[in-house]
PDB file of N, CA and C in Angstrom:
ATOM      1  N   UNK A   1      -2.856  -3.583 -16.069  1.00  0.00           N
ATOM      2  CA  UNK A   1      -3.121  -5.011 -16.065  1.00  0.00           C
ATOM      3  C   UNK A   1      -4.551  -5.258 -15.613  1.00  0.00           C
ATOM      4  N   UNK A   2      -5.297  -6.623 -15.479  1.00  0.00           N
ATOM      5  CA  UNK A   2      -6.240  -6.511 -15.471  1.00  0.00           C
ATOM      6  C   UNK A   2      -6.766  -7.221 -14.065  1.00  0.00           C
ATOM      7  N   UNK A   3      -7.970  -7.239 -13.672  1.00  0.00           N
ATOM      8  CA  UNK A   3      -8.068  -7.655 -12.124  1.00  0.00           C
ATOM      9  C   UNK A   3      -9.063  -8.813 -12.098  1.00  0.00           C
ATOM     10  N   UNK A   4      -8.310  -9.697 -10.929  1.00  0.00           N
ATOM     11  CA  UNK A   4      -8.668 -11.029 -10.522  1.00  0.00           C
ATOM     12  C   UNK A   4      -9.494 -10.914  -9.050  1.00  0.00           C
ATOM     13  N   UNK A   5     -10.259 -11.768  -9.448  1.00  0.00           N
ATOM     14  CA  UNK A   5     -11.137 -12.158  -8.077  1.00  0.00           C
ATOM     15  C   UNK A   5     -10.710 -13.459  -7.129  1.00  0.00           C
ATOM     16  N   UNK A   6     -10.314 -12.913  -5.885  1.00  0.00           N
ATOM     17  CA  UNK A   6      -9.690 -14.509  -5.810  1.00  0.00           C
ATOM     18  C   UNK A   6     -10.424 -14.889  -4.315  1.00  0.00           C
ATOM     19  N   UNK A   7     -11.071 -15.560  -4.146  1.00  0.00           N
ATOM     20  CA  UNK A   7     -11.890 -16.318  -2.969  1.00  0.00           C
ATOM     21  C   UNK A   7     -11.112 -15.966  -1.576  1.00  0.00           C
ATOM     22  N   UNK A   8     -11.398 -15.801  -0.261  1.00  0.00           N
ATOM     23  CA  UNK A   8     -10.366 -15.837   1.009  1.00  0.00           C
ATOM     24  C   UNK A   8     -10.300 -16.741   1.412  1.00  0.00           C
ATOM     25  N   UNK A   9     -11.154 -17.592   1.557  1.00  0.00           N
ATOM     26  CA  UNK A   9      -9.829 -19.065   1.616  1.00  0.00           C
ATOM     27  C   UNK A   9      -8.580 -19.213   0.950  1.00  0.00           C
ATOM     28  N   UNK A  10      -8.272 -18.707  -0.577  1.00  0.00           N
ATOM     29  CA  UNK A  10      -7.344 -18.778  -1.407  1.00  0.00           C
ATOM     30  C   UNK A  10      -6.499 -17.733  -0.737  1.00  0.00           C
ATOM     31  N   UNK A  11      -6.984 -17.017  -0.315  1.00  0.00           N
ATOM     32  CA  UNK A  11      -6.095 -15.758   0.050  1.00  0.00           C
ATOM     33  C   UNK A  11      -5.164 -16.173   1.087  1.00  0.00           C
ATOM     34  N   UNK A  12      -5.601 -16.674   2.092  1.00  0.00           N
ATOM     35  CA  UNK A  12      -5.180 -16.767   3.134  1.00  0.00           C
ATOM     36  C   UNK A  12      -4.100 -17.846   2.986  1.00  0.00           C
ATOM     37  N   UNK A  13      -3.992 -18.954   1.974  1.00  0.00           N
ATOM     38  CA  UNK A  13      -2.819 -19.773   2.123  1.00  0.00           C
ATOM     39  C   UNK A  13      -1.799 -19.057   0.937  1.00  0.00           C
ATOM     40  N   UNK A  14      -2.256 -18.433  -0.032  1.00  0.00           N
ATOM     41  CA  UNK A  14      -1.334 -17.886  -1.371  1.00  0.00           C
ATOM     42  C   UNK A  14      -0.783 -16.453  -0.709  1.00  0.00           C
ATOM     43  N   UNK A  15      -1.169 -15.680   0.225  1.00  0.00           N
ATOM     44  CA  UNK A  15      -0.820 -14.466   0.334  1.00  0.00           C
ATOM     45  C   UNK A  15       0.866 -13.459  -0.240  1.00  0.00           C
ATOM     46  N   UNK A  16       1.596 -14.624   0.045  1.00  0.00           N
ATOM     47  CA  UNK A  16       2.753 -14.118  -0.662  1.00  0.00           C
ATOM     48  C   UNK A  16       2.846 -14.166  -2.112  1.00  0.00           C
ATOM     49  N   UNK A  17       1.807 -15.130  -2.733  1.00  0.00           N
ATOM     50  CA  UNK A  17       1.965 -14.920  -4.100  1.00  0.00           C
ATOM     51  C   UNK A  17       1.006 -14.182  -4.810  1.00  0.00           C
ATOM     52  N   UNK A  18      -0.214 -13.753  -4.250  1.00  0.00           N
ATOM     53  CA  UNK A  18      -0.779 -12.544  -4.383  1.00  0.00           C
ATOM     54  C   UNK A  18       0.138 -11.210  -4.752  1.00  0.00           C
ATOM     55  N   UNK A  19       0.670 -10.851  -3.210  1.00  0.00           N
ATOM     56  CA  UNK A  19       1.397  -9.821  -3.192  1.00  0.00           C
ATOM     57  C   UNK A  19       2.455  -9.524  -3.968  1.00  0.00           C
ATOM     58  N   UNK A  20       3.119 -10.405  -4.930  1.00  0.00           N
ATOM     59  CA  UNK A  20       3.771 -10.476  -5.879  1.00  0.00           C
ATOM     60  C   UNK A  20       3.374 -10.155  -7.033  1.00  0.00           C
ATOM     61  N   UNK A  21       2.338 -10.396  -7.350  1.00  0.00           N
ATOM     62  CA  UNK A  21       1.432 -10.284  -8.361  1.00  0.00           C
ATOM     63  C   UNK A  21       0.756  -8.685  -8.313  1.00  0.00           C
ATOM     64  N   UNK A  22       0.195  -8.188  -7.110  1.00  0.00           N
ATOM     65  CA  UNK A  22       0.412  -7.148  -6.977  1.00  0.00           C
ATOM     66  C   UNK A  22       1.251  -5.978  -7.391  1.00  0.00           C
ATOM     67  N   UNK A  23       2.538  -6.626  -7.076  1.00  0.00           N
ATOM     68  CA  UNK A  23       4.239  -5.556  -6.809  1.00  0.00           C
ATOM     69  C   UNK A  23       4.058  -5.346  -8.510  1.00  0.00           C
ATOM     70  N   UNK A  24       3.860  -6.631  -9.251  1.00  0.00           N
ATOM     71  CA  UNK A  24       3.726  -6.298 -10.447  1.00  0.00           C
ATOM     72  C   UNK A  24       2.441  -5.501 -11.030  1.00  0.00           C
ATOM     73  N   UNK A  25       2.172  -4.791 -10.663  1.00  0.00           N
ATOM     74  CA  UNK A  25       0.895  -4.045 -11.201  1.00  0.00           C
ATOM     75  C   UNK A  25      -0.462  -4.801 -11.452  1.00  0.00           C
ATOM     76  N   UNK A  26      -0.931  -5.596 -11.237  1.00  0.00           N
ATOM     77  CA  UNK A  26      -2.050  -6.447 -11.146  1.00  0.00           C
ATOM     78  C   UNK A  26      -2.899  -5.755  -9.933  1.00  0.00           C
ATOM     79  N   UNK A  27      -4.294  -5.636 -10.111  1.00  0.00           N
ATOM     80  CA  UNK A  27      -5.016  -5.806  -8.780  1.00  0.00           C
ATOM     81  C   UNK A  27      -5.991  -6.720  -9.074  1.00  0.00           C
ATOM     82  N   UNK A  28      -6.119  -7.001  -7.492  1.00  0.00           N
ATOM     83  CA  UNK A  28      -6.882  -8.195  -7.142  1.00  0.00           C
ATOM     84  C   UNK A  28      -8.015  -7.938  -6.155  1.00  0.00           C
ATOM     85  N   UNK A  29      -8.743  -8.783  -6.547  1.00  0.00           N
ATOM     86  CA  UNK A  29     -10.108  -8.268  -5.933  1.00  0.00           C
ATOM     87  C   UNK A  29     -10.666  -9.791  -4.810  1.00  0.00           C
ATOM     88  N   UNK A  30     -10.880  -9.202  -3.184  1.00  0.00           N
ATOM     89  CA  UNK A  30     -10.727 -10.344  -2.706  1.00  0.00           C
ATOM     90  C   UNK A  30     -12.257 -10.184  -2.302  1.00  0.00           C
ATOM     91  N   UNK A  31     -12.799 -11.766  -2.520  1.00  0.00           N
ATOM     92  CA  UNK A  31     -13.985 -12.162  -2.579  1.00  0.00           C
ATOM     93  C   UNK A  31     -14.387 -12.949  -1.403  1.00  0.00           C
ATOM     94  N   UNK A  32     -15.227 -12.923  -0.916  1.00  0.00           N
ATOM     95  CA  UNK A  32     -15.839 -13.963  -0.260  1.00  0.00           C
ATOM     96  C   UNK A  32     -17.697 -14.871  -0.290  1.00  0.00           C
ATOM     97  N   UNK A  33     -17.672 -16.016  -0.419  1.00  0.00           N
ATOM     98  CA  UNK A  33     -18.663 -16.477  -1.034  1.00  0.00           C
ATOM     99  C   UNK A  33     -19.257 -15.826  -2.608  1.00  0.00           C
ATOM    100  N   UNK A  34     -18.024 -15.947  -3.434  1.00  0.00           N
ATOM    101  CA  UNK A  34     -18.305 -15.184  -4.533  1.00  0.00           C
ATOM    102  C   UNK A  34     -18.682 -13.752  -4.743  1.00  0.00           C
ATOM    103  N   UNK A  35     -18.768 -12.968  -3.697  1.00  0.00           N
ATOM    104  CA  UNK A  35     -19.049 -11.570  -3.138  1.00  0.00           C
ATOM    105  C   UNK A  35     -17.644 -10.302  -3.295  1.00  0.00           C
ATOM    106  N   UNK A  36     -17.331  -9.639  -4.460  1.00  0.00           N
ATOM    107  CA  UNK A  36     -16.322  -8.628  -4.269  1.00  0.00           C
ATOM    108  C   UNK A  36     -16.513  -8.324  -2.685  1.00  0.00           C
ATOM    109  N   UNK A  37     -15.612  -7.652  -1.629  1.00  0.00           N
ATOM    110  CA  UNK A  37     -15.075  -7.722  -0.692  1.00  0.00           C
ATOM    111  C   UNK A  37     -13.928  -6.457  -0.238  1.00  0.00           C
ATOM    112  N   UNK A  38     -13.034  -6.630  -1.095  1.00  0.00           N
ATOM    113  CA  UNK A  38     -12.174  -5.632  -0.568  1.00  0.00           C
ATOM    114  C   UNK A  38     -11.025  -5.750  -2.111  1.00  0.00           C
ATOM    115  N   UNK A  39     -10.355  -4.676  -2.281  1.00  0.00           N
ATOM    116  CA  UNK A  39      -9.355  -4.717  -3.418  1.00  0.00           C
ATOM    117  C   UNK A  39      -7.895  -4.637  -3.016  1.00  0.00           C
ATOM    118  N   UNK A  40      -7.175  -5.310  -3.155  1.00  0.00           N
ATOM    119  CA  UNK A  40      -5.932  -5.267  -3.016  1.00  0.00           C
ATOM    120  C   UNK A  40      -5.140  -5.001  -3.955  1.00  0.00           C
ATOM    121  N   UNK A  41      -4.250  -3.954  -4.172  1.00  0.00           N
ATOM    122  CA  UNK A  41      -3.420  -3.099  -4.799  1.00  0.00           C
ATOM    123  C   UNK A  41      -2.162  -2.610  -4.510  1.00  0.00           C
ATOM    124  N   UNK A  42      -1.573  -2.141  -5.390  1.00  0.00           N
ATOM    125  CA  UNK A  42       0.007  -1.431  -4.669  1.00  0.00           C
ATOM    126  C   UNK A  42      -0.024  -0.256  -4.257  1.00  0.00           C
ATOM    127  N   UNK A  43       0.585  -0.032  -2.857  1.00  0.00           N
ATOM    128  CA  UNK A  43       0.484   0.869  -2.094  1.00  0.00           C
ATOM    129  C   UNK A  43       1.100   1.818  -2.492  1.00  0.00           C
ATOM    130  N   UNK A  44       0.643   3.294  -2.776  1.00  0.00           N
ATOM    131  CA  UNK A  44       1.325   4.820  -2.916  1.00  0.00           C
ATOM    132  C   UNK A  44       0.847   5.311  -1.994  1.00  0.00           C
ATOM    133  N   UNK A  45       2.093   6.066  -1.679  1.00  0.00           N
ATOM    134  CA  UNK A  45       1.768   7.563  -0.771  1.00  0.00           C
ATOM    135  C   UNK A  45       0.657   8.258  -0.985  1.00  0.00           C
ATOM    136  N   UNK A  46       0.132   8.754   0.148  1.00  0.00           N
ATOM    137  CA  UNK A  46      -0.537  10.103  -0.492  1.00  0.00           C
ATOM    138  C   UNK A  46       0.256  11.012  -0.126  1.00  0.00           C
ATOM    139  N   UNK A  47       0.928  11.040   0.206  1.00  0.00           N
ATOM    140  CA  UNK A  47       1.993  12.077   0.960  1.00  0.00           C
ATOM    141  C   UNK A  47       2.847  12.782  -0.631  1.00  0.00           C
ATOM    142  N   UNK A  48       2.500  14.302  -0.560  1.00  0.00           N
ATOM    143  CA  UNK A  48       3.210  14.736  -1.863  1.00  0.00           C
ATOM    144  C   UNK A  48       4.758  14.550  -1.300  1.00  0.00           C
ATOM    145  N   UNK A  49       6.122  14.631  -2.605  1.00  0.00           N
ATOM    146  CA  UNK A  49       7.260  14.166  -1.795  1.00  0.00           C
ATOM    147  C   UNK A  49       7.490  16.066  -1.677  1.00  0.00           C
ATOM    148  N   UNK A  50       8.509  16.046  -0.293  1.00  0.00           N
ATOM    149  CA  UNK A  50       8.648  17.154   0.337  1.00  0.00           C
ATOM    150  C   UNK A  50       9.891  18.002  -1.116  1.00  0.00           C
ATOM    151  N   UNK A  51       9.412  19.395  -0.992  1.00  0.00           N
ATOM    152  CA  UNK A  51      10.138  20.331  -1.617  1.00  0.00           C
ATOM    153  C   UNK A  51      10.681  21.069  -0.876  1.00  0.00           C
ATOM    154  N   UNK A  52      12.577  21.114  -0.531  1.00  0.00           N
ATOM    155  CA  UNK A  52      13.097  21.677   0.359  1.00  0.00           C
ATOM    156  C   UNK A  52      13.299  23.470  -0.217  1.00  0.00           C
ATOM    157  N   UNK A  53      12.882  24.136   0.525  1.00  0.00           N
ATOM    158  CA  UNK A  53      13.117  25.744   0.051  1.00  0.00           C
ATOM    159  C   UNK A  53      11.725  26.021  -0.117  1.00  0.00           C
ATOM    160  N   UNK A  54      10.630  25.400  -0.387  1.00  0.00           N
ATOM    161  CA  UNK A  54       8.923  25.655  -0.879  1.00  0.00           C
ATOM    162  C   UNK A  54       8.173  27.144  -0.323  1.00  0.00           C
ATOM    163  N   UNK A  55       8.926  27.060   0.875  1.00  0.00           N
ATOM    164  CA  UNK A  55       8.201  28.128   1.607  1.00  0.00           C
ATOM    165  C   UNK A  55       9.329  29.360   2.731  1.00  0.00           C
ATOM    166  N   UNK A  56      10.582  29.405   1.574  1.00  0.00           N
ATOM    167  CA  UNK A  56      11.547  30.457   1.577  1.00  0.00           C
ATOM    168  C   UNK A  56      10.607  31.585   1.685  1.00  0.00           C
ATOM    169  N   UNK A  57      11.158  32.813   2.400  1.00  0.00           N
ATOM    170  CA  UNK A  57      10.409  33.935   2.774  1.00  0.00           C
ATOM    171  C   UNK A  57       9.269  34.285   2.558  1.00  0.00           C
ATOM    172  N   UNK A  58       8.304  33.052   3.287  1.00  0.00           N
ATOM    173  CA  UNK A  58       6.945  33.601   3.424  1.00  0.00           C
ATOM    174  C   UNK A  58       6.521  32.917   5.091  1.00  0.00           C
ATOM    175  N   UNK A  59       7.839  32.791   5.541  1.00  0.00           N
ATOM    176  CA  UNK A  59       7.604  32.434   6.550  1.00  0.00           C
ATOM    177  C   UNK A  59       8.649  33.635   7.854  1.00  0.00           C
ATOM    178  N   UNK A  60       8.029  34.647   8.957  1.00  0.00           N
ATOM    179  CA  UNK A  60       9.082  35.390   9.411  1.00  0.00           C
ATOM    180  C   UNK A  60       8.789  34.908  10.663  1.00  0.00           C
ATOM    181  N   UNK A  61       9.950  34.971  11.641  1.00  0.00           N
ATOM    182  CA  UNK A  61      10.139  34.810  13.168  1.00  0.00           C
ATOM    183  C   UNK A  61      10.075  36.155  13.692  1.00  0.00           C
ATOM    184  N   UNK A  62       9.837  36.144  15.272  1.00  0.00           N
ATOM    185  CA  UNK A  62       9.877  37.480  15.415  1.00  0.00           C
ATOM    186  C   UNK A  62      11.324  37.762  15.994  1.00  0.00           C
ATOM    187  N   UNK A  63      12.182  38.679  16.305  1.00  0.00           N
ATOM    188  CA  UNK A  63      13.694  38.640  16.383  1.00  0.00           C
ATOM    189  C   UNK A  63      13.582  38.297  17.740  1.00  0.00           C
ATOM    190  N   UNK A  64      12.715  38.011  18.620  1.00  0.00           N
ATOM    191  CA  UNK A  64      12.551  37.540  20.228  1.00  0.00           C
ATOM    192  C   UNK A  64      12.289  36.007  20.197  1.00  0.00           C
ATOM    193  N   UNK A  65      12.280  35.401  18.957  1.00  0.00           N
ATOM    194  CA  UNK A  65      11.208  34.159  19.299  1.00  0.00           C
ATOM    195  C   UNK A  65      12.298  33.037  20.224  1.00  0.00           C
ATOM    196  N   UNK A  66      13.467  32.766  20.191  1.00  0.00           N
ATOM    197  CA  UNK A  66      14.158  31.646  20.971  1.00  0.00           C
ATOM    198  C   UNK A  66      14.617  32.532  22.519  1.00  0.00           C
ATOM    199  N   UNK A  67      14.126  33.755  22.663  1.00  0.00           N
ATOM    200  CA  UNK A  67      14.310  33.971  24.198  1.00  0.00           C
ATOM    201  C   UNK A  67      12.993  33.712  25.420  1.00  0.00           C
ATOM    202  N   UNK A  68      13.278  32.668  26.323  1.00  0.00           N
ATOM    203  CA  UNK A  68      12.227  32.582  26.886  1.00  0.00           C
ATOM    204  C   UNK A  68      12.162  33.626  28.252  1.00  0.00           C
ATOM    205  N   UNK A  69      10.904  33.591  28.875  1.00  0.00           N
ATOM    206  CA  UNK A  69      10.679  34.901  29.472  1.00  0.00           C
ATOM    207  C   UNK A  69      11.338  33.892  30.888  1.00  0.00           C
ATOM    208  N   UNK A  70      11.866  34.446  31.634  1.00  0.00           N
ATOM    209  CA  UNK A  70      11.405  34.215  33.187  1.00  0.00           C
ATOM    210  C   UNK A  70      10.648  34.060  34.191  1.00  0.00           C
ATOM    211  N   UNK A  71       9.609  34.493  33.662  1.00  0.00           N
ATOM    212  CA  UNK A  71       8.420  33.884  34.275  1.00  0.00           C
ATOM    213  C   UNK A  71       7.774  32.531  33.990  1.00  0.00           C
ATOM    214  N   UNK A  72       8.163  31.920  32.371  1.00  0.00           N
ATOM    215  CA  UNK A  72       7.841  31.005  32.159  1.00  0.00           C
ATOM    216  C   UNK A  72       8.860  29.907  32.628  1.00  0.00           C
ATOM    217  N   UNK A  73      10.173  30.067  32.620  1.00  0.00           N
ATOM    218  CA  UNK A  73      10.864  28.937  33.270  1.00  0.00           C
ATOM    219  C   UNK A  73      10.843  29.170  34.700  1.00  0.00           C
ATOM    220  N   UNK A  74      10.480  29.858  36.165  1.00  0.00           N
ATOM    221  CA  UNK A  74       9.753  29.690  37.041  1.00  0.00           C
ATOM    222  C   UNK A  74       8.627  28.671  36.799  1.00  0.00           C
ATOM    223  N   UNK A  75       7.377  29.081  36.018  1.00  0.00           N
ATOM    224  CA  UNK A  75       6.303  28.105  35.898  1.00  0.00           C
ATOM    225  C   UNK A  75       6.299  26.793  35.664  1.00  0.00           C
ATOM    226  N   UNK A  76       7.627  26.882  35.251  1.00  0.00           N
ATOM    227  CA  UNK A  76       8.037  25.396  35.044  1.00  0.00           C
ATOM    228  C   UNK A  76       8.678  24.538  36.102  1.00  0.00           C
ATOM    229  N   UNK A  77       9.019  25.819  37.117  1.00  0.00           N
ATOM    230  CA  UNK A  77       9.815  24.807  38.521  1.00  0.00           C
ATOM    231  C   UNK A  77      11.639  25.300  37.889  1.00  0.00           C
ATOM    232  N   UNK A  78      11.548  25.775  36.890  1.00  0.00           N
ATOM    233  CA  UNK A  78      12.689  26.050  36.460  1.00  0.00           C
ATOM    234  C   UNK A  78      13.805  26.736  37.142  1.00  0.00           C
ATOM    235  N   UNK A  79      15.029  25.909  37.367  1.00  0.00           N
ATOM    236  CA  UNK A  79      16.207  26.260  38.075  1.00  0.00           C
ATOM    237  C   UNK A  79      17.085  26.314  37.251  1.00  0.00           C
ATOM    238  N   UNK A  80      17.046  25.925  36.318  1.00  0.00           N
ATOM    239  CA  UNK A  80      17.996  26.079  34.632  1.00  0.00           C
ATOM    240  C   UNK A  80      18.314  26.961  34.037  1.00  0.00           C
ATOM    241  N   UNK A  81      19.424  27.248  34.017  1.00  0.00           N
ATOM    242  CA  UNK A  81      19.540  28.272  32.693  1.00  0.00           C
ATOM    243  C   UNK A  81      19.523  28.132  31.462  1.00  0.00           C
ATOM    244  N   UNK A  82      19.060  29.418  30.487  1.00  0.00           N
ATOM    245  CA  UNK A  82      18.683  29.299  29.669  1.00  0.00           C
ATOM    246  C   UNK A  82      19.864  29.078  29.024  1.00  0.00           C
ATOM    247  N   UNK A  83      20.051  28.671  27.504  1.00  0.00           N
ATOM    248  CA  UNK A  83      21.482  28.327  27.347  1.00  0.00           C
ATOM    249  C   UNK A  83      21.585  29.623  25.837  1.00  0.00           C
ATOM    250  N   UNK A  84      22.216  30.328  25.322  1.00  0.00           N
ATOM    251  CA  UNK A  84      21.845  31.487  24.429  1.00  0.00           C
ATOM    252  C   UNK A  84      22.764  30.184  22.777  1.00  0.00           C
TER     253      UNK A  84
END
């Protein structure tokens, strides 16, 4: 679709009907004193969407990694046991 320039005074009382106009694929270009300004558009992720399994065995633990030492729960003030 194609893009509108719309003054911020206008902006500021239409804002919900901007953003509508938006949702529909329109961008809008917000102006001030006839001056492009800033663009308003519909928001995407940049976030790629997550792929569960992506990084199946290329990732190894070491067969010690969930035992903590005793010295470190001391350092901690630690009176807790560890729970297995």
């Amino acid at each position: 679709m194609g893009e509108t320039v719309v003054n911020v005074y206008e902006d500021k009382t239409n804002l919900s009907k901007l953003l509508d106009r938006v949702e529909q694929g329109e961008e809008i270009v917000l102006g001030r004193a006839g001056r492009p300004v800033a663009r308003l558009c519909a928001y995407r992720s940049r976030q790629a969407p997550r792929v569960p399994g992506r990084l199946a065995g290329a990732i190894e633990m070491a067969p010690d990694f969930a035992e903590t030492p005793e010295w470190l729960i001391k350092a901690f003030g630690g009176d807790f046991e560890v729970q297995e």
